[in-house]
N, C-alpha and C. Protein backbone atom coordinates (compact mmCIF):
# COMPACT_ATOMS: atom_id res chain seq x y z
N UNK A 1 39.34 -41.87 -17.27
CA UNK A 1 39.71 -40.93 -16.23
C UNK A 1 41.11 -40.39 -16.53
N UNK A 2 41.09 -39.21 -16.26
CA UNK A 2 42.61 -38.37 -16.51
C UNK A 2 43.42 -37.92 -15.33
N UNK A 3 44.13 -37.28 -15.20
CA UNK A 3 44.79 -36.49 -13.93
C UNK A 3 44.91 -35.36 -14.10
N UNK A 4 44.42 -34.61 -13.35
CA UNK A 4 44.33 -32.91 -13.91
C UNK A 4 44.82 -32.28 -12.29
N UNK A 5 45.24 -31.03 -12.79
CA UNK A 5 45.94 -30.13 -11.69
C UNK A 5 45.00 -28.84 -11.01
N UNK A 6 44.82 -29.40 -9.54
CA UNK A 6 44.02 -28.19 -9.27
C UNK A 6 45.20 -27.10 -9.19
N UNK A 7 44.25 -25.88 -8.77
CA UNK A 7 44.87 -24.42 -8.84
C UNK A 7 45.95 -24.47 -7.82
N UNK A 8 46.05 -25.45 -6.84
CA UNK A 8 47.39 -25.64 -5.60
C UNK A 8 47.93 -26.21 -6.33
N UNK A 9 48.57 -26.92 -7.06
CA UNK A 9 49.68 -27.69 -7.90
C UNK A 9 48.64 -28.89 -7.30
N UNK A 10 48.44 -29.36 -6.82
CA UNK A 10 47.94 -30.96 -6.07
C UNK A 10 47.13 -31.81 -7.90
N UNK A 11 47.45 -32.65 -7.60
CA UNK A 11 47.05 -33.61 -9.27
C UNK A 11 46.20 -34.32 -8.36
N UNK A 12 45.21 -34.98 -9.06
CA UNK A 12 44.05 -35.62 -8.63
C UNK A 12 43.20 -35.93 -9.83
N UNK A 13 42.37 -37.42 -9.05
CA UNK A 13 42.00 -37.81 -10.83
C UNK A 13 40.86 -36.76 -11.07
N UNK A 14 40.44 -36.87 -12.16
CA UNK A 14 39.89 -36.20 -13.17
C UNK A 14 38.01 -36.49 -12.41
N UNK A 15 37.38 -37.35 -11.63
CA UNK A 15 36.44 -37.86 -10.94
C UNK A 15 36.62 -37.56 -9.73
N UNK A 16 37.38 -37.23 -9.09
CA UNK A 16 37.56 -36.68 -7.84
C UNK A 16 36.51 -35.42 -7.61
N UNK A 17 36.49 -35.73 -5.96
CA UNK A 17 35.14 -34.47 -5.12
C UNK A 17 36.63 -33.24 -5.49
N UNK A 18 37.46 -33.25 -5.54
CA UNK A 18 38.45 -31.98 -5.51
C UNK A 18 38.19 -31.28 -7.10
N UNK A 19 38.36 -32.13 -7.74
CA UNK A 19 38.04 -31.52 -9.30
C UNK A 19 36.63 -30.78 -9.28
N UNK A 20 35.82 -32.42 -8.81
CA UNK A 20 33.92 -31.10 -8.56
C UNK A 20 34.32 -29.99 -8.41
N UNK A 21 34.78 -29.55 -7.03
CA UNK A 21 34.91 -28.68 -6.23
C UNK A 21 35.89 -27.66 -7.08
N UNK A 22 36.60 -27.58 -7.63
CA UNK A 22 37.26 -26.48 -8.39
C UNK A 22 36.48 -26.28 -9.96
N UNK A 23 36.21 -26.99 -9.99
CA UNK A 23 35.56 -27.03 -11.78
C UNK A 23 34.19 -26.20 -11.44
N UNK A 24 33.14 -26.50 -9.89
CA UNK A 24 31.73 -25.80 -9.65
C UNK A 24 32.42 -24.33 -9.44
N UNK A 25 33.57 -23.73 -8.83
CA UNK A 25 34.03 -22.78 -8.38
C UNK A 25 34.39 -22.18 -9.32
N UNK A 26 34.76 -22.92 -10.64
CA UNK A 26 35.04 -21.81 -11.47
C UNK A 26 34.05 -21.33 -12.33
N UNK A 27 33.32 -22.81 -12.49
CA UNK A 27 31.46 -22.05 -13.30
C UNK A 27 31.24 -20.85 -12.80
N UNK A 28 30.83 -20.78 -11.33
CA UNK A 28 30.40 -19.35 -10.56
C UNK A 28 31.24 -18.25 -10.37
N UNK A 29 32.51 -18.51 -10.72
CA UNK A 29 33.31 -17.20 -11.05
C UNK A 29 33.18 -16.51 -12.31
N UNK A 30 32.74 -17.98 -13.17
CA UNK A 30 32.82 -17.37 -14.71
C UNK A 30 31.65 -16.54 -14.95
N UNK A 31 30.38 -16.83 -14.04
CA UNK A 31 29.31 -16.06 -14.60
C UNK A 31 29.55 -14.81 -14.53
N UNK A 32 28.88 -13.77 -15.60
CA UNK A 32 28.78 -12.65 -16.21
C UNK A 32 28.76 -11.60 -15.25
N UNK A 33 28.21 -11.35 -14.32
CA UNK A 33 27.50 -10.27 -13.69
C UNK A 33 28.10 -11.20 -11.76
N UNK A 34 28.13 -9.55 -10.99
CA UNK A 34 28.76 -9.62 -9.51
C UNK A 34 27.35 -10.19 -9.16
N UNK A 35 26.03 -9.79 -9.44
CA UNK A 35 24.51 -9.83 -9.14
C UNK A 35 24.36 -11.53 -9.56
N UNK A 36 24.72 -11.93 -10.23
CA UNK A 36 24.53 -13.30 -10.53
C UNK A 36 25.34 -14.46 -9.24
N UNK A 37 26.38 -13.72 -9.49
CA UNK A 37 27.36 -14.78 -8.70
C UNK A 37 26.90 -14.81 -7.30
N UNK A 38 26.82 -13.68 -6.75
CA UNK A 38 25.98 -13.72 -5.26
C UNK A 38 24.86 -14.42 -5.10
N UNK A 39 24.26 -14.27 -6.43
CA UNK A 39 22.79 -14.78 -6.05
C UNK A 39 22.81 -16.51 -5.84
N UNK A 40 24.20 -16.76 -7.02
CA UNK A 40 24.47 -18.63 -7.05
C UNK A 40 24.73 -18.64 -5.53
N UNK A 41 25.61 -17.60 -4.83
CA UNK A 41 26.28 -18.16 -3.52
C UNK A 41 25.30 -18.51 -2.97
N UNK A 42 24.16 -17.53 -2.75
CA UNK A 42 23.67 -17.41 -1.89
C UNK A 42 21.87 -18.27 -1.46
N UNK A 43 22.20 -18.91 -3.01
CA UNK A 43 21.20 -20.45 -2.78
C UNK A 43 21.87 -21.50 -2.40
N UNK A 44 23.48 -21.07 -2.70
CA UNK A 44 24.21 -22.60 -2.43
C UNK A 44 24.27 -22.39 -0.30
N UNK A 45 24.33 -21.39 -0.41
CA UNK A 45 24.73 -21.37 0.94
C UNK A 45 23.38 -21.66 1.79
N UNK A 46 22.38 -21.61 1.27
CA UNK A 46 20.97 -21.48 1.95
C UNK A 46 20.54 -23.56 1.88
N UNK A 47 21.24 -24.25 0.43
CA UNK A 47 21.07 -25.27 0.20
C UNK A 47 22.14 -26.46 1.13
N UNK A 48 23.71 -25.88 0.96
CA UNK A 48 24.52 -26.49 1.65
C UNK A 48 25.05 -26.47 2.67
N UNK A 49 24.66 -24.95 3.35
CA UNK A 49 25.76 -24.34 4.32
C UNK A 49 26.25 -23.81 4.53
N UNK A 50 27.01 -22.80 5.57
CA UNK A 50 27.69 -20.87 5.08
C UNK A 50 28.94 -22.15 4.73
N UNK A 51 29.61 -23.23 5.76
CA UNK A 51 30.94 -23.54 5.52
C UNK A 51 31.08 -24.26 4.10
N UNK A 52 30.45 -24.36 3.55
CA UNK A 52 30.57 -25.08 1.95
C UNK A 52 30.42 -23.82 0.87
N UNK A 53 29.68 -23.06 1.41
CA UNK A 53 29.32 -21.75 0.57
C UNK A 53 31.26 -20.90 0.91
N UNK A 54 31.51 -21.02 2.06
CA UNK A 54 32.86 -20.39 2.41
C UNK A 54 34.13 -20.97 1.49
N UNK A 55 33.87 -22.18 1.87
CA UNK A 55 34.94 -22.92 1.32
C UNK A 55 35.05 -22.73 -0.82
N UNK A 56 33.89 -22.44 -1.09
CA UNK A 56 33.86 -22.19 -2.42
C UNK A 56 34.49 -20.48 -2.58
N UNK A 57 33.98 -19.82 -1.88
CA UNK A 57 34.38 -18.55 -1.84
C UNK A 57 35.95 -18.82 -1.75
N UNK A 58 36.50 -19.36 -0.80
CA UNK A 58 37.96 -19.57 -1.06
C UNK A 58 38.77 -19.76 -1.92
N UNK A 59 38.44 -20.97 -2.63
CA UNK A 59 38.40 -21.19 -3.62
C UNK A 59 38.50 -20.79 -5.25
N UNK A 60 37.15 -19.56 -5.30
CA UNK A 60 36.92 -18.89 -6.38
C UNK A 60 38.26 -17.79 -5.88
N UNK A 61 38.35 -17.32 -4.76
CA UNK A 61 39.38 -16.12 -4.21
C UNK A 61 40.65 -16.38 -4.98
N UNK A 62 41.26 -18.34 -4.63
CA UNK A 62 42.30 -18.42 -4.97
C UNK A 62 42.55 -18.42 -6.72
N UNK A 63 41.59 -18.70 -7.50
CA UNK A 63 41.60 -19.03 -8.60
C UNK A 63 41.86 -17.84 -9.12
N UNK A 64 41.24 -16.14 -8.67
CA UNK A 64 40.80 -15.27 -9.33
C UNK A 64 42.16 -14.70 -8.91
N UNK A 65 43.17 -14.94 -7.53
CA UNK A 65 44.21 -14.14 -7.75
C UNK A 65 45.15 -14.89 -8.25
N UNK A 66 45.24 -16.18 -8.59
CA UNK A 66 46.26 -17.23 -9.90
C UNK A 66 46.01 -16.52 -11.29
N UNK A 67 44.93 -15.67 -11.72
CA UNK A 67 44.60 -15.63 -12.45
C UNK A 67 45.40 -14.08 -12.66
N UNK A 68 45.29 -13.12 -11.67
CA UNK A 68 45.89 -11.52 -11.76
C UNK A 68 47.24 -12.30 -11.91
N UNK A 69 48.22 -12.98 -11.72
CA UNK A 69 49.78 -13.33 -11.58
C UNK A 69 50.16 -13.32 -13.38
């Protein structure tokens, strides 16, 4: 196990639900196409929940404007 830095500065081990949770957010940002990524949301949201589907959306939001800086 390692310690890795989510996109808030916050360190957390490397097995942590926080790492899941930023590492699944960035798979679905990375995919290719706007038509793809909706379509991931929008089984995750049908599978988990709008507030888990939201909370990823947040997520991918914060990553993608760390990323314009």
């Amino acid at each position: 196990m390692q310690t890795v830095t989510l996109i808030d500065g916050t360190q957390v081990p490397s097995d942590s639900e926080a790492w899941r949770h930023e590492c699944e957010a960035r798979a679905i940002a990375a995919l290719p196409s706007l038509a793809q990524r909706r379509e991931w949301m929008q089984s995750l949201e049908h599978r988990r929940g709008k507030a888990e589907a939201d909370r990823l959306r947040a997520t991918m939001t914060a990553l993608w404007k760390a990323k314009k800086q």
